[in-house]
Structure formats: structure tokens, C-alpha cells
Protein backbone atom coordinates (compact mmCIF):
# COMPACT_ATOMS: atom_id res chain seq x y z
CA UNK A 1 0.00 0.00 0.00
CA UNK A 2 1.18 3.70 -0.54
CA UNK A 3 2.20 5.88 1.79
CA UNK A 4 0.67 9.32 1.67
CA UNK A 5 3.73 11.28 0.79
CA UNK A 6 4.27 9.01 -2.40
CA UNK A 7 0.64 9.93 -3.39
CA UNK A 8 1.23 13.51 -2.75
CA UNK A 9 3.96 13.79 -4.97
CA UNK A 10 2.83 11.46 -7.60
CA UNK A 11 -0.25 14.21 -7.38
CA UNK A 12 2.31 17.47 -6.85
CA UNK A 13 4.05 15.62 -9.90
CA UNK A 14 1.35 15.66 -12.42
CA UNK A 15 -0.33 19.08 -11.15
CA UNK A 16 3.51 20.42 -12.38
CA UNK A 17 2.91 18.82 -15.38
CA UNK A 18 -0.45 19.94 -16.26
CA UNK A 19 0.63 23.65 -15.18
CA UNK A 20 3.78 23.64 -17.60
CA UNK A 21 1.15 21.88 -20.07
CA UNK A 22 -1.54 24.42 -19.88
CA UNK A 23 1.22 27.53 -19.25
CA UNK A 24 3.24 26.46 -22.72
CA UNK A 25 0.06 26.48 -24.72
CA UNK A 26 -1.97 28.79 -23.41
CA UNK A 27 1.51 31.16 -23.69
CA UNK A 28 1.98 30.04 -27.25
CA UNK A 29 -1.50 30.93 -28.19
CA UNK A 30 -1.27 34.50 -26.59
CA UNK A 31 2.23 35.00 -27.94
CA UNK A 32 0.45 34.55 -31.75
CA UNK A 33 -2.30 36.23 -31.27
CA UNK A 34 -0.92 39.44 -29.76
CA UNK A 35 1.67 38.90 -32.72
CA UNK A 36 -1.66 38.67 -35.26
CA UNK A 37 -3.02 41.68 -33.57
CA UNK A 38 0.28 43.82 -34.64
CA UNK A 39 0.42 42.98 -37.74
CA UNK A 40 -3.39 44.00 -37.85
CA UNK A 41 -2.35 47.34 -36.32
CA UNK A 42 0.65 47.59 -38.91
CA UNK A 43 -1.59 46.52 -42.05
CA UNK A 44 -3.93 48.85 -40.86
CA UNK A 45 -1.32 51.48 -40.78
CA UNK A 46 -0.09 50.98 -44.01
CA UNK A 47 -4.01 51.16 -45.89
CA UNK A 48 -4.32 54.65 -44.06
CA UNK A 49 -0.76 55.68 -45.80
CA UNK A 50 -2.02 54.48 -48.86
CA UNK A 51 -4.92 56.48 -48.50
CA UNK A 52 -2.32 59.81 -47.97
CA UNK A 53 -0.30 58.58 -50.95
CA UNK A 54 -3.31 57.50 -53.43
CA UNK A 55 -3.59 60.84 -55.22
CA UNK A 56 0.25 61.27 -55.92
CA UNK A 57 0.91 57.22 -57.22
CA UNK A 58 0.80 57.52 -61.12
CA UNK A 59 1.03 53.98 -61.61
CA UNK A 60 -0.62 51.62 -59.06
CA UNK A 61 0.42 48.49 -60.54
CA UNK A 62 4.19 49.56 -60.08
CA UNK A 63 3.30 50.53 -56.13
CA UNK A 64 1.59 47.60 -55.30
CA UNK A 65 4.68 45.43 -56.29
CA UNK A 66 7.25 47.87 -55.04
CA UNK A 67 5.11 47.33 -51.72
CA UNK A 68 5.32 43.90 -51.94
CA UNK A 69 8.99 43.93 -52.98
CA UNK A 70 9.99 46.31 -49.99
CA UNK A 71 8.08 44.68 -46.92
CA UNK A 72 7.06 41.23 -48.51
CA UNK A 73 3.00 42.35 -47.94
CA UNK A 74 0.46 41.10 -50.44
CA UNK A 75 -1.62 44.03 -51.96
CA UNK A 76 -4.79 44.06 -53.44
CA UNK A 77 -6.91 46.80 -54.55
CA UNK A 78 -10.51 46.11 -55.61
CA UNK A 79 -13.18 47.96 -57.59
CA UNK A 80 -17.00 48.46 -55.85
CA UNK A 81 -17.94 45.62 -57.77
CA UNK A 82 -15.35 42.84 -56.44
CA UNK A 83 -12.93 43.48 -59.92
CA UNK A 84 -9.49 43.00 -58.44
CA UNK A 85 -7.77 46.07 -60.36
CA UNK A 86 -4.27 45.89 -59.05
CA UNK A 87 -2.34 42.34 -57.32
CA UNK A 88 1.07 42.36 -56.11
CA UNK A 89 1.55 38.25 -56.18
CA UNK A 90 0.02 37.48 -59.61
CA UNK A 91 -1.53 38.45 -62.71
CA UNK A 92 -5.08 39.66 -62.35
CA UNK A 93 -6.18 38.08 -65.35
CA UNK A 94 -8.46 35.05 -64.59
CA UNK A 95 -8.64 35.90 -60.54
CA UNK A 96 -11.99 35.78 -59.35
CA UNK A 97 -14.70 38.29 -58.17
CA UNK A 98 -13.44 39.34 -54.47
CA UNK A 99 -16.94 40.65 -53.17
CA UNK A 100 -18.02 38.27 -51.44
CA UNK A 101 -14.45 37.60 -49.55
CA UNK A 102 -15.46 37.44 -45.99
CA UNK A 103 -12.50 40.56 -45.75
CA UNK A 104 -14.03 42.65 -48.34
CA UNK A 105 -17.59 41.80 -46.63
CA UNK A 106 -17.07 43.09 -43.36
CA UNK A 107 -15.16 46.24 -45.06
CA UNK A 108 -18.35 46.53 -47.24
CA UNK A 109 -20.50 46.14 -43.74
CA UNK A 110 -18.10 48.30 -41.10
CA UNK A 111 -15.57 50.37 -43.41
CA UNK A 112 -12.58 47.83 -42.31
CA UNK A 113 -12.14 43.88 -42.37
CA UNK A 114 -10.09 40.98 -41.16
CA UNK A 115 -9.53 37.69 -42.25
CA UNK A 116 -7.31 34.49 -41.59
CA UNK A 117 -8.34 32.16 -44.26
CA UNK A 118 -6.26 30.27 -47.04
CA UNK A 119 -6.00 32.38 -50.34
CA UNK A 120 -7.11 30.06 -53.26
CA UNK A 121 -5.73 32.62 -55.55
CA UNK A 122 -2.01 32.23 -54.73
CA UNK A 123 -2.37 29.00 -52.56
CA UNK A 124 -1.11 30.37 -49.37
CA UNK A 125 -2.82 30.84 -45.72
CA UNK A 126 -2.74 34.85 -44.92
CA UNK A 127 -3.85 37.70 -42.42
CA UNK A 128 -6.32 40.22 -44.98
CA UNK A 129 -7.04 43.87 -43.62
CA UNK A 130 -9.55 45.16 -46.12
CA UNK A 131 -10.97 48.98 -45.99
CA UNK A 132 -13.16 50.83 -48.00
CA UNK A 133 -11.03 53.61 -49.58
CA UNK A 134 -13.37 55.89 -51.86
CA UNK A 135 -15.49 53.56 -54.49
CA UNK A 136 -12.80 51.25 -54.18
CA UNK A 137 -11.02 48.61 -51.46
CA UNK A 138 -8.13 48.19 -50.48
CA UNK A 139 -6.89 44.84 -48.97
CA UNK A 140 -3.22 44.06 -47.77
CA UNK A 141 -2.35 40.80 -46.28
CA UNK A 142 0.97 38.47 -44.78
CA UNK A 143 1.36 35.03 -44.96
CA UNK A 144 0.71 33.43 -41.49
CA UNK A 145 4.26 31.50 -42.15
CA UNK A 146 5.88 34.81 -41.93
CA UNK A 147 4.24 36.06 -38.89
CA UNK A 148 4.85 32.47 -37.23
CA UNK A 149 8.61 32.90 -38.03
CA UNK A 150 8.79 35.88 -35.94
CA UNK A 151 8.00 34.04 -32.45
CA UNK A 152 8.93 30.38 -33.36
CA UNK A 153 12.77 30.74 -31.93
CA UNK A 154 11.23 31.95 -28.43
CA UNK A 155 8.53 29.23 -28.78
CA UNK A 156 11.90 26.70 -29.38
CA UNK A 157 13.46 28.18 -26.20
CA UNK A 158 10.18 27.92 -24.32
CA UNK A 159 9.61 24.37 -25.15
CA UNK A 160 12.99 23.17 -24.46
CA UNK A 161 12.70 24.35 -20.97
CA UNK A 162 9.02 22.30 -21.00
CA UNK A 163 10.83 19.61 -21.90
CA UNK A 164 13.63 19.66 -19.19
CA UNK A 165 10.71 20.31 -16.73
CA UNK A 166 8.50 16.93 -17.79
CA UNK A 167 11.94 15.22 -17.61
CA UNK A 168 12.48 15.96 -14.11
CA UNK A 169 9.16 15.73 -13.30
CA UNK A 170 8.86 11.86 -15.37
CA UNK A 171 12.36 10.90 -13.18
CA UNK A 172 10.32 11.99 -9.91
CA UNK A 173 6.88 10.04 -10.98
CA UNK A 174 9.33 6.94 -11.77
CA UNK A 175 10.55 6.49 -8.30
CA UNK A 176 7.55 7.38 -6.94
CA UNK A 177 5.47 4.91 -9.21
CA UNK A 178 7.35 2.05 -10.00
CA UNK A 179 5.49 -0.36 -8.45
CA UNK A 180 2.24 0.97 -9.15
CA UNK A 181 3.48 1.18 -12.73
CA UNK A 182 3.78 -2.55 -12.53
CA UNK A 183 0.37 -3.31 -11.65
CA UNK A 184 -1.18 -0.85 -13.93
CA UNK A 185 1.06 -2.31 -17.24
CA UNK A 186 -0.83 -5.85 -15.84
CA UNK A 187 -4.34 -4.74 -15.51
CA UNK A 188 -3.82 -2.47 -18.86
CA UNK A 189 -3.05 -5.59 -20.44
CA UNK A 190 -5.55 -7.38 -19.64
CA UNK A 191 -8.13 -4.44 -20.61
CA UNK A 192 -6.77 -4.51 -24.30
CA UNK A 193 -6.99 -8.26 -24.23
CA UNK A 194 -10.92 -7.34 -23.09
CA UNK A 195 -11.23 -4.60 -26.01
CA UNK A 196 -9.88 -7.35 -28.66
CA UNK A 197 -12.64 -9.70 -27.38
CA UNK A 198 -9.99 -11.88 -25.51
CA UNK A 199 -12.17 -12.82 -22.20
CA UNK A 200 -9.53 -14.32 -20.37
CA UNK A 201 -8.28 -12.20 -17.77
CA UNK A 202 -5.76 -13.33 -15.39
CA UNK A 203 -4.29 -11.02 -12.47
CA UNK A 204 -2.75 -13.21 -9.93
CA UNK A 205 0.60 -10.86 -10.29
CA UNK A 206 -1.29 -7.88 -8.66
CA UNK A 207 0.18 -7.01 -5.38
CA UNK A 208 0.51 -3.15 -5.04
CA UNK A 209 -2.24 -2.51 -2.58
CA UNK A 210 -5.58 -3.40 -1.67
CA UNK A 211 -7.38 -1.48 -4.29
CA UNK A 212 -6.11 -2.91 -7.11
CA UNK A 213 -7.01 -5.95 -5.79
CA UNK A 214 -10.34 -4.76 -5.65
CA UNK A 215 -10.49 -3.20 -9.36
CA UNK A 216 -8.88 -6.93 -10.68
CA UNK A 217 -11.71 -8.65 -9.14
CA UNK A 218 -14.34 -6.36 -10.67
CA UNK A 219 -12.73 -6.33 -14.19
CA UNK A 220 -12.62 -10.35 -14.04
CA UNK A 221 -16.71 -10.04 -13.38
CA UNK A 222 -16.75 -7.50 -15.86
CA UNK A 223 -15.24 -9.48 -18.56
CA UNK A 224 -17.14 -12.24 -18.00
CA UNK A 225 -20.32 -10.22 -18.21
CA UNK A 226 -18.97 -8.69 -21.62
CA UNK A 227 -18.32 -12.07 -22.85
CA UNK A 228 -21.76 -13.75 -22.22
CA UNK A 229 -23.42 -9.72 -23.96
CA UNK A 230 -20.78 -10.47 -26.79
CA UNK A 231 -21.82 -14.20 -27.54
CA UNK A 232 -25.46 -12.37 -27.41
CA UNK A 233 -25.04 -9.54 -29.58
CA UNK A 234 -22.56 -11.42 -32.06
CA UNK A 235 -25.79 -12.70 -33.94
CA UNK A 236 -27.21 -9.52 -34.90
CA UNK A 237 -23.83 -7.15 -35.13
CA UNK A 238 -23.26 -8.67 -38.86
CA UNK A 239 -26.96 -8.24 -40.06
CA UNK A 240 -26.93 -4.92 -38.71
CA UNK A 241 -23.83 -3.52 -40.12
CA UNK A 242 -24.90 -4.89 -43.75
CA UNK A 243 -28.09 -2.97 -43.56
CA UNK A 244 -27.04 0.37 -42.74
CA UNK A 245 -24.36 -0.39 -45.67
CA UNK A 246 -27.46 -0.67 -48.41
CA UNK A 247 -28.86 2.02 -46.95
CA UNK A 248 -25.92 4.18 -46.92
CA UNK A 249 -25.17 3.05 -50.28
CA UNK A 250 -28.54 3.60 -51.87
CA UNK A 251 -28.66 7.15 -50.60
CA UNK A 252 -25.23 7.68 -51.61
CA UNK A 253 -26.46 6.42 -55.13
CA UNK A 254 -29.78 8.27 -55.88
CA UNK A 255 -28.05 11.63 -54.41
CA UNK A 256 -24.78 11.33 -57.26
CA UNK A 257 -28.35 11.85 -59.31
CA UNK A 258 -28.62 15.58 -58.32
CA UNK A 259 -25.96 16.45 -60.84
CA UNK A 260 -27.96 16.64 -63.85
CA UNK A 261 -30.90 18.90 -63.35
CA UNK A 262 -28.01 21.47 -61.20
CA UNK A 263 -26.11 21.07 -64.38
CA UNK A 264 -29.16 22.10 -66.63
CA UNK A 265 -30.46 24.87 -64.11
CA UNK A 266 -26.69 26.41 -63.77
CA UNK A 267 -26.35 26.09 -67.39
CA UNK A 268 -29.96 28.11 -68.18
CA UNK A 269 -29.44 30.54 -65.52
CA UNK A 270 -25.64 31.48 -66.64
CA UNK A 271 -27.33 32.15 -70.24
CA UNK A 272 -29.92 33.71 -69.10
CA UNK A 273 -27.65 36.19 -66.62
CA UNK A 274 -25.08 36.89 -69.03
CA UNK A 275 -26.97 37.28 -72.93
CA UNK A 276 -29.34 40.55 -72.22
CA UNK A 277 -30.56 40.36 -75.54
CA UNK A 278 -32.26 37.31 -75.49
CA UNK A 279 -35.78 37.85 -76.50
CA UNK A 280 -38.89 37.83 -73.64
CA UNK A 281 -40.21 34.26 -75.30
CA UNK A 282 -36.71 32.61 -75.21
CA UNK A 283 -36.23 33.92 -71.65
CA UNK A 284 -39.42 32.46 -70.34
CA UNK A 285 -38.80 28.95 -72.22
CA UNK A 286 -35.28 28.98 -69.99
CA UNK A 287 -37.05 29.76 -66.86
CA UNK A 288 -39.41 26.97 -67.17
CA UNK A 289 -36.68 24.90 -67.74
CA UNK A 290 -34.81 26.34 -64.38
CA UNK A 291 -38.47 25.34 -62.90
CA UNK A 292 -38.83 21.94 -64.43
CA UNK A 293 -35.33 20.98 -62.87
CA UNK A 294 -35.86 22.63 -59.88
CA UNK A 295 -39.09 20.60 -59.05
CA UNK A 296 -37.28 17.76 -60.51
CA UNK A 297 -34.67 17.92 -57.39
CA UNK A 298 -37.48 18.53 -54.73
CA UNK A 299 -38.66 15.35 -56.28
CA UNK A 300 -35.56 13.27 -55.90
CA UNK A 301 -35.07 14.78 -52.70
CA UNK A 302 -38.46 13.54 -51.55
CA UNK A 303 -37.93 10.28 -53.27
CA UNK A 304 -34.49 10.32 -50.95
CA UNK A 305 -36.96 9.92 -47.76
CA UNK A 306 -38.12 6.51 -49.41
CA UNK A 307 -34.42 5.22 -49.81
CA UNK A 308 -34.97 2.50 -47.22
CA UNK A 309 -38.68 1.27 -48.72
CA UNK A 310 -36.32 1.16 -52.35
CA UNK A 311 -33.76 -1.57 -50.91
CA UNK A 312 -36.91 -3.69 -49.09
CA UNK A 313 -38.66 -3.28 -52.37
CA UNK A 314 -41.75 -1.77 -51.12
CA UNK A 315 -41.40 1.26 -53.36
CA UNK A 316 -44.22 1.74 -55.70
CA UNK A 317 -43.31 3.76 -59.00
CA UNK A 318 -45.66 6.91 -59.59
CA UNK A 319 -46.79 5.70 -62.89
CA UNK A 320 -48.73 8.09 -65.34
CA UNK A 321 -49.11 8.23 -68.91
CA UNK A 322 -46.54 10.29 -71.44
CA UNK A 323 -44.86 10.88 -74.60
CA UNK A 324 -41.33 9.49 -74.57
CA UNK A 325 -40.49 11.76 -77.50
CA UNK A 326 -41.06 15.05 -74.87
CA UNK A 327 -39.14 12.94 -72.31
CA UNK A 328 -36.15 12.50 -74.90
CA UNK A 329 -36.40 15.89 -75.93
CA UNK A 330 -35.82 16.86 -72.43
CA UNK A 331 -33.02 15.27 -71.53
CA UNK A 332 -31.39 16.46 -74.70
CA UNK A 333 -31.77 19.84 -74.70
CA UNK A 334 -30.70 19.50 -70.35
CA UNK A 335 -27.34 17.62 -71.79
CA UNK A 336 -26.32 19.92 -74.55
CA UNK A 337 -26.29 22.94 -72.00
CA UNK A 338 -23.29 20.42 -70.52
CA UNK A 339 -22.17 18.99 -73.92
CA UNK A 340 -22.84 22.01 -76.02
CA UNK A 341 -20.51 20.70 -79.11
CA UNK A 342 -22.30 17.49 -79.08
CA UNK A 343 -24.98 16.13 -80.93
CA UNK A 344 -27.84 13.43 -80.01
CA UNK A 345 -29.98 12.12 -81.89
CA UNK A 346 -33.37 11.32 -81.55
CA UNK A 347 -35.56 8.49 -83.91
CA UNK A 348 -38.94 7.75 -81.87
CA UNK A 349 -42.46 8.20 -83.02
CA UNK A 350 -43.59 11.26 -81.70
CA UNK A 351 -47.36 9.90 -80.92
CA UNK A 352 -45.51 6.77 -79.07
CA UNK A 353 -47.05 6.84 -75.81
CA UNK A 354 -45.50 4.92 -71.98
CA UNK A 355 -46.98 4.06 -69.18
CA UNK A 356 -44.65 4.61 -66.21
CA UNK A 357 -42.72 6.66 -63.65
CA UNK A 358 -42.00 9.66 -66.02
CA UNK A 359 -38.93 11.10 -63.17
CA UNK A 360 -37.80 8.02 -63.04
CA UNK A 361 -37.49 7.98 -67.01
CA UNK A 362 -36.28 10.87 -67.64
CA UNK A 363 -33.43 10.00 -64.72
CA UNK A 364 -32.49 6.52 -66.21
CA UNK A 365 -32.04 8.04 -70.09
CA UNK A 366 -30.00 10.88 -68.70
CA UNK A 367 -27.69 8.31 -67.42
CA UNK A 368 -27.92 6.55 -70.54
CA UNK A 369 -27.44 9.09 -73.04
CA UNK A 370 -24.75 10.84 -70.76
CA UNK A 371 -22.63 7.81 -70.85
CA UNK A 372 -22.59 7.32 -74.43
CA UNK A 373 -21.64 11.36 -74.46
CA UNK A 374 -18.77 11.00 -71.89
CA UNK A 375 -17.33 8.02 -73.45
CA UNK A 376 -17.51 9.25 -77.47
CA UNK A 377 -16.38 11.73 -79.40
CA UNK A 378 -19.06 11.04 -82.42
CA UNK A 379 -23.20 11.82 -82.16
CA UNK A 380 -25.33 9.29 -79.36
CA UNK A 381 -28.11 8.04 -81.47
CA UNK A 382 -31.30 7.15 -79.34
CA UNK A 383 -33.35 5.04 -81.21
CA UNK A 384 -36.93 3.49 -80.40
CA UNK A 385 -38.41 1.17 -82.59
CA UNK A 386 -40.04 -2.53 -82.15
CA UNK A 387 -40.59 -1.78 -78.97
CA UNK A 388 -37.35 -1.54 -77.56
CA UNK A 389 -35.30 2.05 -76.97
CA UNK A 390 -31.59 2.04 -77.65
CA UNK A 391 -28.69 3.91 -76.89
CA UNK A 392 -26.39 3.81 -79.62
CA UNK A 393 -22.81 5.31 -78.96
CA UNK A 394 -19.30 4.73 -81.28
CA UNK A 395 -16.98 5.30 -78.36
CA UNK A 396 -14.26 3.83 -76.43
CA UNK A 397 -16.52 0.41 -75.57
CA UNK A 398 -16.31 -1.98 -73.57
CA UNK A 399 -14.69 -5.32 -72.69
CA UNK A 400 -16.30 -8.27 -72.71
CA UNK A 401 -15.40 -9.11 -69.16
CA UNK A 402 -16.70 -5.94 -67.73
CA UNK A 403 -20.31 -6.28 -69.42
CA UNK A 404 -21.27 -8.66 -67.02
CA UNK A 405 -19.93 -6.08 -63.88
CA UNK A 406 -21.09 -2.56 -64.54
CA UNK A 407 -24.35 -2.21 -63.31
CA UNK A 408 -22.93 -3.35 -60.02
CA UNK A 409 -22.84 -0.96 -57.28
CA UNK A 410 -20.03 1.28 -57.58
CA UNK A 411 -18.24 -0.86 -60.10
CA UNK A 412 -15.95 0.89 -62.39
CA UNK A 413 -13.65 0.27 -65.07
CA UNK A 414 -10.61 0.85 -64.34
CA UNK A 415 -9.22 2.04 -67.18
CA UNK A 416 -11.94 4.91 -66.63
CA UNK A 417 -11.08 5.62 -63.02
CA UNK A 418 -10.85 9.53 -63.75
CA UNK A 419 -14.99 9.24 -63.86
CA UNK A 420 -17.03 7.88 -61.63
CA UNK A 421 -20.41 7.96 -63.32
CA UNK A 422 -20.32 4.41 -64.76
CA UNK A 423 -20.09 3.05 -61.32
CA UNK A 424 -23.50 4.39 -60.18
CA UNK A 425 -25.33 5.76 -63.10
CA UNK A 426 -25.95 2.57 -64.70
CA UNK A 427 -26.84 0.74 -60.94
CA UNK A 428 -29.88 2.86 -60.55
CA UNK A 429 -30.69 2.77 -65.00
CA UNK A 430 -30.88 -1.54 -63.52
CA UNK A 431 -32.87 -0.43 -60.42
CA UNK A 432 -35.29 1.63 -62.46
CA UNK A 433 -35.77 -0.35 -65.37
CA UNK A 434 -36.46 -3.42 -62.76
CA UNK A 435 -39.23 -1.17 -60.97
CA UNK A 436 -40.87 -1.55 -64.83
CA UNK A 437 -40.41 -5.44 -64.77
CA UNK A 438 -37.58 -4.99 -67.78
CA UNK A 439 -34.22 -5.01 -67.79
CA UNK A 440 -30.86 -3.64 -69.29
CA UNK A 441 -29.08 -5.47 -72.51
CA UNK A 442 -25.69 -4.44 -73.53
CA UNK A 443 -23.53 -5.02 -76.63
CA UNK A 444 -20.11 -3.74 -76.79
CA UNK A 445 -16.93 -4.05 -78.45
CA UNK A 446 -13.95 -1.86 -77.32
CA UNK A 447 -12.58 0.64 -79.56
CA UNK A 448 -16.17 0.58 -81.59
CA UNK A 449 -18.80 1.94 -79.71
CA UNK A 450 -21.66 0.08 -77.73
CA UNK A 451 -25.27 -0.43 -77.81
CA UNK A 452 -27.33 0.07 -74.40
CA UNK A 453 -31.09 -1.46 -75.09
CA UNK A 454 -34.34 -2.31 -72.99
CA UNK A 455 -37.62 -3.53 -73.54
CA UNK A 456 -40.79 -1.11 -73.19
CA UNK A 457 -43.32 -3.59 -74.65
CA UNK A 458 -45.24 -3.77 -71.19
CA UNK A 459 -45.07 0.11 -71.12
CA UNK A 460 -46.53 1.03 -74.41
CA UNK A 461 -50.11 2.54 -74.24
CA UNK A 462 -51.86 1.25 -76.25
């Protein structure tokens, strides 16, 4: 058993060790941000000389990198409208609108910002001070590895004196603790052994003092316990785990959906935003396509709610009646906003009426068609006739031995491992098209194209 001065400084040993702890970080924290904080103060400083000096600079562009040059700060100067006009660590051309930079924000809000935030623009982590200067901003930043230069030597001194500290104070606990350090490497055993399902405890070389004794005998009731609940629970652990995997992997699925009516609505909203001459009737045709997809996502996102009844199969398709020429049509004109330089190619009979879950449709021939686009550099035919539509591409193809694997979850090619569409897209086209008691057919050949059919005989109004 202990004595009470071995527990008091065992306890005096690791309150010195928690104050150093606490002291060295809590100090290193301070140090950088009353180090942030000048550098605020000196950024600061140097916008307000700026402002003195404005009038008399003939050429900006020259300042700004003479700054830059001279002190090593980054400075930006930006037009009402988020234009960067003048950039001491790049080009401007091709830099993005700086509005809505959470610097430039709060300068827009309160006359001055800050920021500490990674710059995308020149791939480096910096301190921004922006201020409103006129009908324009001005923004001048460091990099954070310059500021952390300045106080990393005292930081090296500081910590080297921590670590001379938690040495003596480790050679203390050691004398202090060896036998106690014993018993606790023997019970600590035995606890892993209990965490890697190993029941069989054994702690007959325990002889520190009475209350490990104690704690030995509980943990040997304990693991006993654990190993009767484990033998229980074994049973259903496996079940459980492979259900919440088809869930996750269903949701995962039907959400990699989304990207096609964003795509579309992005696509009609950028043309819409940036021609200004587009007539009133071609404007409103683009809007109710922005609609159409827009509902289209509520839909899916609806249909996301349901992804558990999909996997049990107790799903029912919304079925209605429509013209799979306007479906086609659809998903063509929502493509070529992403493919704009390709060409598809539509042979259906334009009074051919299906009976079916239209969304659903529409979803499975947008995976279709977008394959053959992705993987072909020629027109994607898609063809219905004798009551069968087709999918008719003259790209890269595909091997005989992957026919038979890519409608499997996740599956992908791996020769096409830059794109992950193949190894979900055609999963749910199989899902789908089983929901309407068909199925897929494929015929490929690499290097010549491929064919991707189904039946619709059992959909066709008649």
C-alpha cells in the first residue's frame, strides 16, 4: 500500500505537469495572437498611408509590387464591384470576383475587415485587412508563415525548458510509481486483451495494494459479463452492419443523381444572366426549364426519404401516362447545355405513348445518353423502334469481361477511373428499369462503340 507522501507527490508531480502543459500552450496561443493583432495594427497602418499617398501614385500596378517587394505584404486593390484592379503576387487576369471575400464583406459592412483564411488565388494561408477607400477597397495581407517565423525561436526556447521540466518531473513520478506502474502495465493488459474480445483475464501478479485488488476482481466479473453480452449480440452485429451499408449506399447512389438537373439549371441561368438580348419568349422557355429541374430535385429529394422502402422493395413507382419523345427531348436539350458541341440524336415516333414513372425515365435516359456522351467523341443516337429504346454510342466500348460487372454498385472500369459515373449511373438505369419489370441489354466491343437497349413492350399505351 502507498504511503501518503508518495501519493502527494505522484499528485504534486502531475499538477507540475499539467501547469507547464496548460502555461506552454496557453503562452503560445497568446504569444500569436498578440503577434496577429500587430500585424493587424501595422496593415492597418499601411491602408491609411495608402490612402495619404493614393492621389500622388501615377502607376498603381508599379506601387503595389514595389510594396510587396519592400516589406514582402500582399496588396490588393478592388473595384466596388469585387474586380481586383491591381495584385502584387500574380496576374489579375483570370482571378476571381473578391466581393463576397469574408475581408471585403465586413469592409463593405463596417468600413474595415479581417480575415485568416487560405488564399485560393495564390495558394497560401494569410492575415487580410480590407478597408473601403473611396469607391474602391483596399486589402493588404501576410502570410501566417511569416508572422509564425517571428516568435517560433522563443517558442523553441520555451519548449525546451518544458521539456527539461517533464523530464524531471517523469524521473520523480518513476521512483515514486514504479510499483504501481507494474500493476497498472498488468491490468492495462488485460483491458486490451478485453477490447480485442480476448475474455480471459488473469491477475494473480497484482500485489501493489488493496485497491487494485479490488479493481482486478471487478474487471474479471466484468469481462465475464462482456463475454456472455458479446456471444449475445454477435448474432445480430453482422446483419446490422450490412443494412445500414445498403442504406448508406442507396442514398449515396440516388443523391450522385442531383448532378444533372443542377447542371441544366446552372447552365440556363448562366445564359440567361449573361446574354441581355435574349428575347422575352426565349427567356421564359429557360425559366421553365430552371423550374422543371428545380421541381425535378425537390422530387428526388423527396424520393431520398423513401431510400430504405427502395432496398426492401416496397417502393411503388408513380406511374402516369406520357410521350417518350417530350421525355427525350428533355433530356437532350438538359445535356447539350453540358455537352454544347455534341450532338444526339433522336428516332422515336412522336405519338408513341408509356406508361410509367415519367422522373424516373427521364433520370435513367439521362444516365444513358450521358454515358454514351462521356465516353464518345461522335453523335449518341437514341433510337426506339419494335418496342425496344436504344442507346447507340461509337466510343471507347467496352470489354467483354466488364459487361457482365457494370451495373454493379459502384463498379468501375478501371481504365476509366478519372470518372465515376459508370459506377452508379448505370446501378440505378438496372434499379429503375427493374421497378418496370424490364431489364438492361448491352452489346459492346472496345474501340467501336456500344449499344445500351431495354424492352418497353409492357409500357406502351396502347
Amino acid at each position: 500500500m502507498l504511503r501518503l507522501d508518495q501519493l502527494y507527490f505522484r499528485n504534486f508531480s502531475i499538477l507540475f505537469f499539467a501547469t507547464l502543459l496548460v502555461t506552454a500552450v496557453s503562452g503560445y496561443f497568446l504569444l500569436e495572437r498578440i503577434e496577429i493583432n500587430n500585424y493587424k495594427t501595422m496593415l492597418t497602418n499601411m491602408i491609411d498611408e495608402y490612402a495619404v499617398t493614393e492621389k500622388h501614385v501615377a502607376d498603381l500596378d508599379a506601387w503595389v509590387h514595389a510594396i510587396r517587394k519592400k516589406t514582402g505584404v500582399r496588396v490588393t486593390i478592388i473595384d466596388r464591384t469585387g474586380r481586383v484592379l491591381y495584385e502584387s503576387n500574380r496576374k489579375t487576369e483570370g482571378m476571381e470576383n473578391h466581393l463576397e471575400r469574408p475581408e471585403i464583406r465586413e469592409a463593405r459592412q463596417q468600413g474595415i475587415g479581417y480575415a485568416i483564411r487560405h488564399s485560393v488565388s495564390v495558394d497560401k494561408d494569410f492575415l487580410y485587412v480590407a478597408k473601403k477607400e473611396g469607391d474602391h477597397y483596399v486589402r493588404m495581407a501576410y502570410t501566417l508563415d511569416n508572422i509564425h517565423e517571428n516568435f517560433f525561436s522563443f517558442w523553441i526556447k520555451a519548449m525546451l525548458l518544458f521539456a527539461g521540466a517533464m523530464a524531471l518531473a517523469f524521473w520523480m513520478a518513476m521512483k515514486i510509481n514504479r510499483r504501481i506502474s507494474q500493476d497498472l502495465e498488468h491490468i492495462e493488459i488485460n483491458l486490451e486483451n478485453m477490447l480485442n474480445k480476448n475474455y480471459e483475464t488473469r491477475f494473480d501478479q497484482v500485489s501493489c495494494c488493496k485497491e487494485f485488488d479490488t479493481i482486478s476482481k471487478q474487471i474479471v466479473k466484468v469481462s465475464k459479463k462482456l463475454e456472455k453480452r458479446e456471444r449475445q449480440k454477435a448474432k445480430y452485429t453482422k446483419n446490422l452492419k450490412l443494412l445500414s451499408k445498403k442504406q448508406s449506399d442507396i442514398i449515396s447512389a440516388i443523391s450522385h443523381e442531383f448532378k444533372n438537373p443542377v447542371a441544366a439549371i446552372v447552365g440556363y441561368t448562366q445564359t440567361i444572366h449573361e446574354d441581355e438580348d435574349l428575347s422575352p419568349e426565349i427567356r421564359r422557355k429557360f425559366l421553365e426549364k430552371v423550374l422543371n429541374n428545380a421541381q425535378k430535385i425537390s422530387s428526388m429529394i423527396d424520393r431520398l426519404a423513401l431510400a430504405i422502402k427502395l432496398e426492401n422493395e416496397t417502393f411503388k413507382p408513380v406511374f402516369s401516362d406520357f410521350r417518350i419523345v417530350s421525355v427525350l427531348e428533355e433530356v437532350r436539350d438538359n445535356l447539350q447545355h453540358k455537352y454544347p458541341n455534341r450532338e444526339i440524336v433522336i428516332d422515336a415516333d412522336e405519338a408513341l405513348k408509356l406508361r410509367g414513372d415519367r422522373a424516373m425515365f427521364e433520370n435513367l435516359m439521362t444516365n444513358l445518353v450521358e454515358n454514351g456522351l462521356k465516353y464518345s467523341e461522335e453523335e449518341v443516337v437514341v433510337r426506339v423502334r419494335d418496342a425496344r429504346v436504344e442507346v447507340i454510342d461509337k466510343g471507347i466500348g467496352i470489354s467483354e469481361a466488364d459487361i457482365g460487372q457494370i451495373t454493379k454498385r459502384f463498379f468501375r472500369v478501371d481504365a476509366l477511373s478519372w470518372d465515376n459515373s459508370i459506377g452508379v449511373g448505370l446501378y440505378i438505369v438496372k434499379y429503375i428499369l427493374k421497378l418496370h419489370n424490364t431489364f438492361l441489354e448491352i452489346e459492346s466491343r472496345p474501340n467501336k462503340g456500344s449499344k445500351f437497349w431495354f424492352d418497353i413492350k409492357e409500357m406502351i399505351v396502347s
